[in-house]
PDB file of N, CA and C in Angstrom:
ATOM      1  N   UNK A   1      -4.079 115.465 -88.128  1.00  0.00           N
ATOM      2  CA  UNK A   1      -3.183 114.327 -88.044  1.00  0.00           C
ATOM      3  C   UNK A   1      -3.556 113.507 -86.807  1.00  0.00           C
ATOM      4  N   UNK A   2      -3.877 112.481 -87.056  1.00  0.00           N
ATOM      5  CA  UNK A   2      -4.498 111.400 -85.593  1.00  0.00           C
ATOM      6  C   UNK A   2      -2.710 111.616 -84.501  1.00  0.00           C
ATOM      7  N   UNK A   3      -3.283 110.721 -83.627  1.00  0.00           N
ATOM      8  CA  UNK A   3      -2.091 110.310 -82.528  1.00  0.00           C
ATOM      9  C   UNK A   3      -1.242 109.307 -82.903  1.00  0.00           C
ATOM     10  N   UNK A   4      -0.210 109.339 -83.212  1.00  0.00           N
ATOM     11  CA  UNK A   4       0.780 107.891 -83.235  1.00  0.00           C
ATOM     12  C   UNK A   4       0.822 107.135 -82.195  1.00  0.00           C
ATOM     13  N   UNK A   5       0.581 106.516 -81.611  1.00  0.00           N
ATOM     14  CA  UNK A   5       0.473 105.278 -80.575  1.00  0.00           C
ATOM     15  C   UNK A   5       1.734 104.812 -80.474  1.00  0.00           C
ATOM     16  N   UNK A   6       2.466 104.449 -81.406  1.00  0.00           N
ATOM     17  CA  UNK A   6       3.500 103.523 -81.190  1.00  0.00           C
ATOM     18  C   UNK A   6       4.945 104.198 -80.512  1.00  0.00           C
ATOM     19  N   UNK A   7       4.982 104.171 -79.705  1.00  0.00           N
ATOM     20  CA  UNK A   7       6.341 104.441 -78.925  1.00  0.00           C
ATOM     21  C   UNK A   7       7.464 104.327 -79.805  1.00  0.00           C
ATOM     22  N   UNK A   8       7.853 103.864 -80.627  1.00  0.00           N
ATOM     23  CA  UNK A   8       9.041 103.030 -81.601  1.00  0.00           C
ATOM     24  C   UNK A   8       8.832 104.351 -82.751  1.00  0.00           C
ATOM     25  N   UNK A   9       7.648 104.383 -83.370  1.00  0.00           N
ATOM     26  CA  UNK A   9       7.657 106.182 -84.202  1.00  0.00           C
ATOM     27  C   UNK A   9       8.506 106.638 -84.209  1.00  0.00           C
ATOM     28  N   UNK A  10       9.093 107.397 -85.356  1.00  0.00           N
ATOM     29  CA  UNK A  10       9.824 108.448 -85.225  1.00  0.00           C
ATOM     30  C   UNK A  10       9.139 109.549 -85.638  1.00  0.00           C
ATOM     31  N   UNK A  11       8.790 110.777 -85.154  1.00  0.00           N
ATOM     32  CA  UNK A  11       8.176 112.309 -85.452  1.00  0.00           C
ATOM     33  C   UNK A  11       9.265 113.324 -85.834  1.00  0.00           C
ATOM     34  N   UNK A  12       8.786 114.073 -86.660  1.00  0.00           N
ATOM     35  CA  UNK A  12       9.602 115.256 -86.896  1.00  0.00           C
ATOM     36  C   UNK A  12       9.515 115.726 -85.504  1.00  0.00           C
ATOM     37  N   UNK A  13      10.170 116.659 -85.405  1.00  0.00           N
ATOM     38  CA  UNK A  13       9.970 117.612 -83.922  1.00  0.00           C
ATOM     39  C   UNK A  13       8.845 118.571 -83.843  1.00  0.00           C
ATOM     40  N   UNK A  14       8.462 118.826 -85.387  1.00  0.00           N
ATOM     41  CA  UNK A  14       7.087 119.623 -85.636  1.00  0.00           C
ATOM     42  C   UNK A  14       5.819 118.590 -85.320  1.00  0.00           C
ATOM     43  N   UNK A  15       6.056 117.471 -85.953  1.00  0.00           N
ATOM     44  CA  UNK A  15       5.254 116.431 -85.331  1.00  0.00           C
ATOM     45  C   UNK A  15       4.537 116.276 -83.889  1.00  0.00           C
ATOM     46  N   UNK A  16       5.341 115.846 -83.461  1.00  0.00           N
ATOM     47  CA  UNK A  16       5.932 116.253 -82.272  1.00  0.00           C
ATOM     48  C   UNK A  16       5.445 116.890 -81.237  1.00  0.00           C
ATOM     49  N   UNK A  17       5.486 118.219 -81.650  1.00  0.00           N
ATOM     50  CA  UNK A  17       4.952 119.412 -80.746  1.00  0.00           C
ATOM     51  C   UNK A  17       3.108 119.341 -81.316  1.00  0.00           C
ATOM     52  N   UNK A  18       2.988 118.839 -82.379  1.00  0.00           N
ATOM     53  CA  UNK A  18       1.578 119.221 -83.267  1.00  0.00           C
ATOM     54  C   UNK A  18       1.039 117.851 -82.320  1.00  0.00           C
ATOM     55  N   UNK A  19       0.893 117.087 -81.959  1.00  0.00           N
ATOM     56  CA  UNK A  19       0.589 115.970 -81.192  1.00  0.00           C
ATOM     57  C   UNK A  19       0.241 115.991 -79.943  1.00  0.00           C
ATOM     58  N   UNK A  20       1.742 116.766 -79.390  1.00  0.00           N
ATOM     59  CA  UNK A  20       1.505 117.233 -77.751  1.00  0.00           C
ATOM     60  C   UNK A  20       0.097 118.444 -77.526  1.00  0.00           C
ATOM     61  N   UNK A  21       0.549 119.439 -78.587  1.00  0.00           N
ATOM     62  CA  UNK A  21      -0.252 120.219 -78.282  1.00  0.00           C
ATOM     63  C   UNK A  21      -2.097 120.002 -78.279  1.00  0.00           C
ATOM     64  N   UNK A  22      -1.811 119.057 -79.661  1.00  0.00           N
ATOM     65  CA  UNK A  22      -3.526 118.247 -79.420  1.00  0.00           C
ATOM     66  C   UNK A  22      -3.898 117.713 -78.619  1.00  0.00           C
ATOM     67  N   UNK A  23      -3.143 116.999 -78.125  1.00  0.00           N
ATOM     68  CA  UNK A  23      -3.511 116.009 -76.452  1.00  0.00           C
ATOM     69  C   UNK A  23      -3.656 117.215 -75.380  1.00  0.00           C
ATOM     70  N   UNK A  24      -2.769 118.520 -75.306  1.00  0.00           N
ATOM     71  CA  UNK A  24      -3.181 119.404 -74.176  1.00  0.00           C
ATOM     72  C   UNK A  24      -4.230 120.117 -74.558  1.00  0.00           C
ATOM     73  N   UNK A  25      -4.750 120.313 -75.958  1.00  0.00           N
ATOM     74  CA  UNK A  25      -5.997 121.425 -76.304  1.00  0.00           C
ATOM     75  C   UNK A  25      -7.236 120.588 -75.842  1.00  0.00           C
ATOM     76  N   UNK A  26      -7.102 119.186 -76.050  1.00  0.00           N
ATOM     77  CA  UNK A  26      -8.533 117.910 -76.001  1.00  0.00           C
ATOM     78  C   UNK A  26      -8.216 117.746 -74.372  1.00  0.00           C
ATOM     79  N   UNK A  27      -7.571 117.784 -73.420  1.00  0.00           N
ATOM     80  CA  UNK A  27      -7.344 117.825 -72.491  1.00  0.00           C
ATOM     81  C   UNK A  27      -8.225 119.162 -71.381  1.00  0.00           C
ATOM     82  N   UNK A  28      -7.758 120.426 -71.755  1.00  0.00           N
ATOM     83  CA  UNK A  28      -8.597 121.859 -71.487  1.00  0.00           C
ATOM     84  C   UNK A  28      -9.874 121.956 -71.979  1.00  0.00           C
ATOM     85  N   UNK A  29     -10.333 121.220 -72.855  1.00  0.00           N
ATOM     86  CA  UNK A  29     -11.769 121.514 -73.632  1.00  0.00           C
ATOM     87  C   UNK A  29     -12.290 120.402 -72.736  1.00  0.00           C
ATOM     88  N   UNK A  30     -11.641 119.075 -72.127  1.00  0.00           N
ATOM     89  CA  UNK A  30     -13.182 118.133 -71.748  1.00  0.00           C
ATOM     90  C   UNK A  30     -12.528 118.320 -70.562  1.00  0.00           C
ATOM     91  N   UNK A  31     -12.131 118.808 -69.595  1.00  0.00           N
ATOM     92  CA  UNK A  31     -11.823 119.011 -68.318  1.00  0.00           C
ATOM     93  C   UNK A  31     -12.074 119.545 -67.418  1.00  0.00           C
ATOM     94  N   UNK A  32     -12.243 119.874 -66.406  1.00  0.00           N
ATOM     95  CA  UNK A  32     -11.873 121.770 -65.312  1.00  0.00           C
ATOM     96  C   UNK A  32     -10.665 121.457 -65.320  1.00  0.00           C
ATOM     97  N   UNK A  33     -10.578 123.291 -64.930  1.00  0.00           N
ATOM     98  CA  UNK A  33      -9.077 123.760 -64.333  1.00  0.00           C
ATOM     99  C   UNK A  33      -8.873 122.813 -63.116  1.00  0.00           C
ATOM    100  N   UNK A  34      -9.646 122.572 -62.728  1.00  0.00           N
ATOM    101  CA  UNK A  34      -9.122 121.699 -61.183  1.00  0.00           C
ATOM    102  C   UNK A  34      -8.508 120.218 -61.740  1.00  0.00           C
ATOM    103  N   UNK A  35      -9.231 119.222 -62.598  1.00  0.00           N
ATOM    104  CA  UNK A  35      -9.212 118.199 -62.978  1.00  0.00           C
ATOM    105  C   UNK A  35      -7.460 118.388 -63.745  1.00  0.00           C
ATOM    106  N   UNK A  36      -7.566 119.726 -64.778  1.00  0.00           N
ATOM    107  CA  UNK A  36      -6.343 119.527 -65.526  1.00  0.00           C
ATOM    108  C   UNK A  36      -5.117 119.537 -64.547  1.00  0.00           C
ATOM    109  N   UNK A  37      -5.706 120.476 -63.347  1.00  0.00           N
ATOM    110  CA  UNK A  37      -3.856 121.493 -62.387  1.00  0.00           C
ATOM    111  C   UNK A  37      -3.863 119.570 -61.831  1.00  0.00           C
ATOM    112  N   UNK A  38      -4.907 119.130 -61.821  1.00  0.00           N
ATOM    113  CA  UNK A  38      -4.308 117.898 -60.963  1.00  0.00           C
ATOM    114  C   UNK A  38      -3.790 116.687 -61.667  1.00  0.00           C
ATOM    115  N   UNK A  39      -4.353 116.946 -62.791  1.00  0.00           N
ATOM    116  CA  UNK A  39      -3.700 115.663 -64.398  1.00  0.00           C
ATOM    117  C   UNK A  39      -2.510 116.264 -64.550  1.00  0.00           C
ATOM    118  N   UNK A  40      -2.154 117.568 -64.455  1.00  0.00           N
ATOM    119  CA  UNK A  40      -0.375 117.792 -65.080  1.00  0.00           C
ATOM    120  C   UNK A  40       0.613 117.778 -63.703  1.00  0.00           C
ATOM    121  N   UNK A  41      -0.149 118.193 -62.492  1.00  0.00           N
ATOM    122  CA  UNK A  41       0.557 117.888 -61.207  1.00  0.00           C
ATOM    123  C   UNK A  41       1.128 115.959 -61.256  1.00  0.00           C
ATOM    124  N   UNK A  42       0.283 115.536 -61.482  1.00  0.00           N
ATOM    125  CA  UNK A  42       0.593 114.214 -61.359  1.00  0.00           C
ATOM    126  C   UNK A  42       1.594 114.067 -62.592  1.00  0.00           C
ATOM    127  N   UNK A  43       1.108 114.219 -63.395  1.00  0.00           N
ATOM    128  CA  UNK A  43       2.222 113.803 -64.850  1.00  0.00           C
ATOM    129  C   UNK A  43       3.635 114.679 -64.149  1.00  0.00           C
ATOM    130  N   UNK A  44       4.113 115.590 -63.824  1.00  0.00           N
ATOM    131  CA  UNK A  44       5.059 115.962 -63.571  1.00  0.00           C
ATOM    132  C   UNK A  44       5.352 115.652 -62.624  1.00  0.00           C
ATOM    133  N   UNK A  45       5.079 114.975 -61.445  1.00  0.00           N
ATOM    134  CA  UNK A  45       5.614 114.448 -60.365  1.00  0.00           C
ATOM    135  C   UNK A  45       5.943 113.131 -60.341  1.00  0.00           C
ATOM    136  N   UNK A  46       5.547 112.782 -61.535  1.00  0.00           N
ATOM    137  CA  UNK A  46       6.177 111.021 -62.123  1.00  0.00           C
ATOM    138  C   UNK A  46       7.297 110.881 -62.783  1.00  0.00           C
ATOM    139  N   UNK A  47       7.222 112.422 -63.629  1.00  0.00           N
ATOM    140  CA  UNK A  47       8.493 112.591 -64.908  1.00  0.00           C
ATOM    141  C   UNK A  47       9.591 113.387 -64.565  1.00  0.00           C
ATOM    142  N   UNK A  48       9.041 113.908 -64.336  1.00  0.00           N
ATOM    143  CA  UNK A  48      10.275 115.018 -63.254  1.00  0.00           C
ATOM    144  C   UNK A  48      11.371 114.566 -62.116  1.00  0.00           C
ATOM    145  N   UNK A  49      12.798 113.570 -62.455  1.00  0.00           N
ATOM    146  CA  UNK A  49      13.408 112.743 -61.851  1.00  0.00           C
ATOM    147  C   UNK A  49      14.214 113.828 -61.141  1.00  0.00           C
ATOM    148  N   UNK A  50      14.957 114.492 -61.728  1.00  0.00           N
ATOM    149  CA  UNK A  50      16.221 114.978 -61.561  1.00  0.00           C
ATOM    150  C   UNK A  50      15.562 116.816 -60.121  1.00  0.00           C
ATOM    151  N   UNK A  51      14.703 117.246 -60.489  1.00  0.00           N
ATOM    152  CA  UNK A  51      14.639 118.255 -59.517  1.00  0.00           C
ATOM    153  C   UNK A  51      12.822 118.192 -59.349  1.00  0.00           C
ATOM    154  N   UNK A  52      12.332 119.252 -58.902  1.00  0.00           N
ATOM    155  CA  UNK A  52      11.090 118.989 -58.301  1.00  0.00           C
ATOM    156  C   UNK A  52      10.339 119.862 -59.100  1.00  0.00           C
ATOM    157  N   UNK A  53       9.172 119.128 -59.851  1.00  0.00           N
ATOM    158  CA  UNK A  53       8.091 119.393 -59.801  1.00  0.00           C
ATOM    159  C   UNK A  53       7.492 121.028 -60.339  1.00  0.00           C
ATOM    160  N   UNK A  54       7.442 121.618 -59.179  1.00  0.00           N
ATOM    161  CA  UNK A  54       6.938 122.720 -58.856  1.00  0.00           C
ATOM    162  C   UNK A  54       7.831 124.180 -59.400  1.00  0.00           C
ATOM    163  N   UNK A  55       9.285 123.846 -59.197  1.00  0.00           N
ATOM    164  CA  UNK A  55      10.300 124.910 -59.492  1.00  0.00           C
ATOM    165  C   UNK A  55      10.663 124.824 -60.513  1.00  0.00           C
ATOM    166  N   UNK A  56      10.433 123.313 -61.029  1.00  0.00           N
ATOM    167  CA  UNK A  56      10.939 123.393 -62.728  1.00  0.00           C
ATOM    168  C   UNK A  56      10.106 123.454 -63.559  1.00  0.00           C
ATOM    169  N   UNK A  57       8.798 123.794 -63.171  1.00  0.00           N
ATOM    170  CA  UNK A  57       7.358 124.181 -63.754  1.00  0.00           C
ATOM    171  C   UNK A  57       7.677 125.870 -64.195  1.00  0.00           C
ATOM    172  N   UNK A  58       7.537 126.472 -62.938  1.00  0.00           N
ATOM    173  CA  UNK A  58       7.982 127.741 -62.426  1.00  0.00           C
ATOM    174  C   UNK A  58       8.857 128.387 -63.785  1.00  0.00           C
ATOM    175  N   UNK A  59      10.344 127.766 -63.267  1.00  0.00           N
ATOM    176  CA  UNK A  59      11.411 128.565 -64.081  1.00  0.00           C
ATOM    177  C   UNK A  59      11.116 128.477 -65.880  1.00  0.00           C
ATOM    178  N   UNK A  60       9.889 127.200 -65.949  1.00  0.00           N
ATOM    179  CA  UNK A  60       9.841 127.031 -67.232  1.00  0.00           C
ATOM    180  C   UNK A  60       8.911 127.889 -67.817  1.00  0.00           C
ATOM    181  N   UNK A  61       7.951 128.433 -67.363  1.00  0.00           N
ATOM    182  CA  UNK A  61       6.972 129.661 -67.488  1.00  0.00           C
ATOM    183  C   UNK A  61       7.348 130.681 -67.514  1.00  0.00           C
ATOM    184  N   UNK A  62       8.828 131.015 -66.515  1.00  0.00           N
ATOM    185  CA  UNK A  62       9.267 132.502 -66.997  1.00  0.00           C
ATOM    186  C   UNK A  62       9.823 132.426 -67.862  1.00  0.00           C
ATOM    187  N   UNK A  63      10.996 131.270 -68.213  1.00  0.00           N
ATOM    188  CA  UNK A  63      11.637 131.498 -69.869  1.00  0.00           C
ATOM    189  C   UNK A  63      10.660 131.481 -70.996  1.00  0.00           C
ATOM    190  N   UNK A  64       9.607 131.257 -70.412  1.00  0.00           N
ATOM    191  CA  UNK A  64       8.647 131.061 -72.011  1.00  0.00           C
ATOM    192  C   UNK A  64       7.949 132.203 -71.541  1.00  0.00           C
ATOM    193  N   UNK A  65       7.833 132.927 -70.651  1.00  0.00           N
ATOM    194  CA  UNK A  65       7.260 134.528 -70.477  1.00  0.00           C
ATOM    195  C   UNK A  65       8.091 135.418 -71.246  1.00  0.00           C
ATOM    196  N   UNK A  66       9.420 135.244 -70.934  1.00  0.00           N
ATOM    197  CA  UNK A  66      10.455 136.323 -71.031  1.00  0.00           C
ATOM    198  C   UNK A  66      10.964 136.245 -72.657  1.00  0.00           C
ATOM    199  N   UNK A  67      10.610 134.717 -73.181  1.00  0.00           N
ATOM    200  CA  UNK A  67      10.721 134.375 -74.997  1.00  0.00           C
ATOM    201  C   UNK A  67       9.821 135.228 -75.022  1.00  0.00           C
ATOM    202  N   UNK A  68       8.225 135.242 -75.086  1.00  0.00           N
ATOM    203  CA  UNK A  68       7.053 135.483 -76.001  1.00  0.00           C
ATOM    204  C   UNK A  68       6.792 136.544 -75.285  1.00  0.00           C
ATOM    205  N   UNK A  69       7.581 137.368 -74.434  1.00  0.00           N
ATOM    206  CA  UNK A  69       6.975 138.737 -73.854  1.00  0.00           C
ATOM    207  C   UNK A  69       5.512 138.965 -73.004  1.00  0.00           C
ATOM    208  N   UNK A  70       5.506 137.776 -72.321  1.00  0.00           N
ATOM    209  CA  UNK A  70       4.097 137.859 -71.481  1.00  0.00           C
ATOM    210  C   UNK A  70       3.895 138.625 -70.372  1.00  0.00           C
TER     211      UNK A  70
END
C-alpha cells in the first residue's frame, strides 16, 4: 500500500499503523543507528508538548515490554 500524503485522509487505524510502520522499517534499512536515535530524538522533541521527550519514550517501552513480554 503506497503512503497517503494527504493530511485530510481518513485511515483505518490498521491503515494507520501499516503506514507508520513502513516509514519506520524504510527508515532502519537506509540509515545508522546513530542517524535514526537522532531522526526520532528530534521528531519527539518537536511532538512531545505536554512532558519530555526522554521519560515518555522510556515509560512507553516498558508498557510495550511488559504487553509483549520482552
Amino acid at each position: 500500500m503506497p503512503v497517503t500524503k494527504s493530511k485530510h485522509a481518513v485511515l483505518t487505524p490498521q491503515d494507520l499503523h501499516s503506514q507508520t510502520s513502513m516509514i519506520i522499517k524504510t527508515m532502519l534499512l537506509n540509515r545508522s543507528p546513530k542517524q535514526v536515535a537522532e531522526l526520532m530524538s528530534a521528531f519527539l522533541e518537536t511532538h512531545c508538548k505536554e512532558a519530555r521527550p526522554d521519560l515518555e519514550l522510556q515509560e512507553f517501552i516498558q508498557k510495550f515490554d511488559k504487553q509483549h513480554r520482552l
